[in-house]
Protein backbone atom coordinates (compact mmCIF):
# COMPACT_ATOMS: atom_id res chain seq x y z
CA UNK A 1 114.68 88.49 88.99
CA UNK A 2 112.30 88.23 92.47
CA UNK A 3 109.80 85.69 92.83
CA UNK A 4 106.57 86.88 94.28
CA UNK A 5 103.54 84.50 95.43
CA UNK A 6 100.32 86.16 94.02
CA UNK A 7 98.55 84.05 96.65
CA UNK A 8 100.51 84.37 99.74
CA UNK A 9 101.10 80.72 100.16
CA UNK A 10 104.61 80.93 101.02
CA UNK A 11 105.94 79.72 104.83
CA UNK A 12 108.97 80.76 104.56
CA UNK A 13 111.11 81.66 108.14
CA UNK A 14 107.90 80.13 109.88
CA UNK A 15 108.95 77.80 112.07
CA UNK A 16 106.17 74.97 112.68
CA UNK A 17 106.14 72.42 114.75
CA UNK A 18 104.96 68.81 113.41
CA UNK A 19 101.42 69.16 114.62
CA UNK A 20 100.75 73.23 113.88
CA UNK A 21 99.61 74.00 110.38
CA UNK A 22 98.81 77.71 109.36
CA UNK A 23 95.76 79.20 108.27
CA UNK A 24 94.28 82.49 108.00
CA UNK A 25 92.73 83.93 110.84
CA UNK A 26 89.37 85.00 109.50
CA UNK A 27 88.55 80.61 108.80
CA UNK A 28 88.73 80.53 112.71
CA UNK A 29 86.16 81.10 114.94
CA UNK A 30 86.13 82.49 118.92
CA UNK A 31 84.79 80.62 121.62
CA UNK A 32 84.16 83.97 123.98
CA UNK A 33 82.33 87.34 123.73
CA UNK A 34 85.28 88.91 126.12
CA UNK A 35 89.02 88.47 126.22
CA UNK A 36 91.06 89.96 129.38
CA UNK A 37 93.01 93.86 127.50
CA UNK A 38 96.42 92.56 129.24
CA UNK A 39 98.21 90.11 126.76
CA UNK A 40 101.05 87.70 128.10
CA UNK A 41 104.14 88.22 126.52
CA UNK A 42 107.97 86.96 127.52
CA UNK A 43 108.46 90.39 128.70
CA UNK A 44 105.44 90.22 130.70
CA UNK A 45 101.84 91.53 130.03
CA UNK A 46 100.93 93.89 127.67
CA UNK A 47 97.79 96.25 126.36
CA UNK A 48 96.60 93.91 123.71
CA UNK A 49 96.38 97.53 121.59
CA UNK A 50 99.76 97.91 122.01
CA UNK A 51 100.23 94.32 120.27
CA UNK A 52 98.09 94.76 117.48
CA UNK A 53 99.81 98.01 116.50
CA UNK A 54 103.00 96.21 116.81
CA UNK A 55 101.92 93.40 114.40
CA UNK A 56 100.15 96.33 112.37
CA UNK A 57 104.20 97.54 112.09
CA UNK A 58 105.51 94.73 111.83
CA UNK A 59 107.56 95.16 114.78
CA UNK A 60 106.03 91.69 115.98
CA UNK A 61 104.78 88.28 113.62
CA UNK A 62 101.89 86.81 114.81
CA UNK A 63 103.26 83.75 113.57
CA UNK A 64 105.65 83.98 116.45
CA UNK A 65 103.29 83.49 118.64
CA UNK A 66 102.41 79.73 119.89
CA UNK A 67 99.83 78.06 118.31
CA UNK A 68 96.32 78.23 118.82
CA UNK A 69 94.68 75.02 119.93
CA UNK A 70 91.38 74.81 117.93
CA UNK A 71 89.02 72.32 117.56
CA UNK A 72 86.75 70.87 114.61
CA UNK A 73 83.45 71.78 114.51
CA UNK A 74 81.74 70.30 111.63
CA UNK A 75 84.39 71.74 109.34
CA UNK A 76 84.37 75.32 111.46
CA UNK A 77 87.58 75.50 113.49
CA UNK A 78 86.35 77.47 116.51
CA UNK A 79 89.51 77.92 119.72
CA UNK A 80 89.90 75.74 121.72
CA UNK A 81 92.58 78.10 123.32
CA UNK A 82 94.22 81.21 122.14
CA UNK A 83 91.02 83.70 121.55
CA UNK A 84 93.72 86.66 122.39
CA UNK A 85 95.83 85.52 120.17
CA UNK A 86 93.08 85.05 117.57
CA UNK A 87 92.08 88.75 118.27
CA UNK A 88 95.12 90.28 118.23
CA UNK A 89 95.85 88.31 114.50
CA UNK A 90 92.25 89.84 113.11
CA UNK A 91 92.26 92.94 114.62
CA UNK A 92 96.12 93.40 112.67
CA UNK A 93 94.89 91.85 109.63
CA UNK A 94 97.57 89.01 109.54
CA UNK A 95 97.17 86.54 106.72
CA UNK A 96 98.19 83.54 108.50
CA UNK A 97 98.40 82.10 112.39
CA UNK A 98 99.66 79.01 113.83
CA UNK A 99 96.92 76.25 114.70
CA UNK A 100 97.03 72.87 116.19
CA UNK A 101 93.80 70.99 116.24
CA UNK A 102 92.53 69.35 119.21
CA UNK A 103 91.62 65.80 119.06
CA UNK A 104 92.15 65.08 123.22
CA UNK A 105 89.02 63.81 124.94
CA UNK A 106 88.81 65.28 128.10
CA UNK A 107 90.05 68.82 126.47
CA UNK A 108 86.89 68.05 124.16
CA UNK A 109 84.78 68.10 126.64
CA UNK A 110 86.12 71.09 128.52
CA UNK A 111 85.55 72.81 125.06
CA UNK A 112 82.01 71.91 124.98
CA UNK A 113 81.40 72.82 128.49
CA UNK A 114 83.24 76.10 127.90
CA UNK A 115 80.77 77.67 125.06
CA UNK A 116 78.25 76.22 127.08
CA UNK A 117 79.44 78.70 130.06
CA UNK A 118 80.03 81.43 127.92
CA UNK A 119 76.52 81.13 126.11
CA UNK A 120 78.17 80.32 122.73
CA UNK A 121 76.96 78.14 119.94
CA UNK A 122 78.91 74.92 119.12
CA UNK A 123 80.60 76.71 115.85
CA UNK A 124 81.48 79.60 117.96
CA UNK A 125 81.56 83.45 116.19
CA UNK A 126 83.27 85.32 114.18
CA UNK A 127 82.64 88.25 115.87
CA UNK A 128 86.16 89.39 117.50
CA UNK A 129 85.68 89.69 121.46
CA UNK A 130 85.15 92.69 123.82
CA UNK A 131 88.25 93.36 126.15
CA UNK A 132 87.17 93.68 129.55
């Protein structure tokens, strides 16, 4: 007899680290219209294409990757840093990503001076970012 979890609440072979929690993808928000089309990866950069079909094959868990640093908005978490990462996990329809959430000062305020930059609203979008 097999178990199966109707809800896909199960963390099982995810490693986490004290702080990271997982969530799904779609409950964060970006912080940039444009994300750069060459991913870093331990073997060096990649086509961020490439990635997603990997993850789409399930030749790579976005859950591997390290966690993205997000930050509270009013009970939106928008990136503080990982927007790639956030791509790449929405674009390949992963259920669940690693998140830490920010609570440092100063990287607070570099948050709120980066949506400022990038013409963003404090909450950040949904919309999944241009490569350029």
């Amino acid at each position: 007899m097999t178990w199966i979890d109707p809800w896909g609440l199960t963390t099982e072979k995810i490693k986490l680290d004290p702080n990271e929690i997982l969530v799904n993808p779609k409950d964060v928000n970006f912080s940039q219209k444009t994300i750069n089309s060459a991913f870093d990866t331990p073997e060096g950069k990649r086509n961020i294409q490439s990635v997603i079909n990997d993850v789409r094959k399930g030749n790579v868990k976005v859950t591997d990757f390290p966690a993205i640093r997000v930050v509270d908005v009013k009970g939106q978490l928008v990136v503080r840093d990982g927007n790639s990462r956030l791509a790449i996990a929405r674009s390949a329809k992963a259920k669940q990503i690693k998140i830490v959430i920010e609570t440092n000062v100063n990287e607070l305020k570099d948050f709120k001076r980066r949506l400022w930059r990038n013409n963003m609203p404090n909450t950040g979008t949904s919309k999944v970012p241009t490569c350029k």
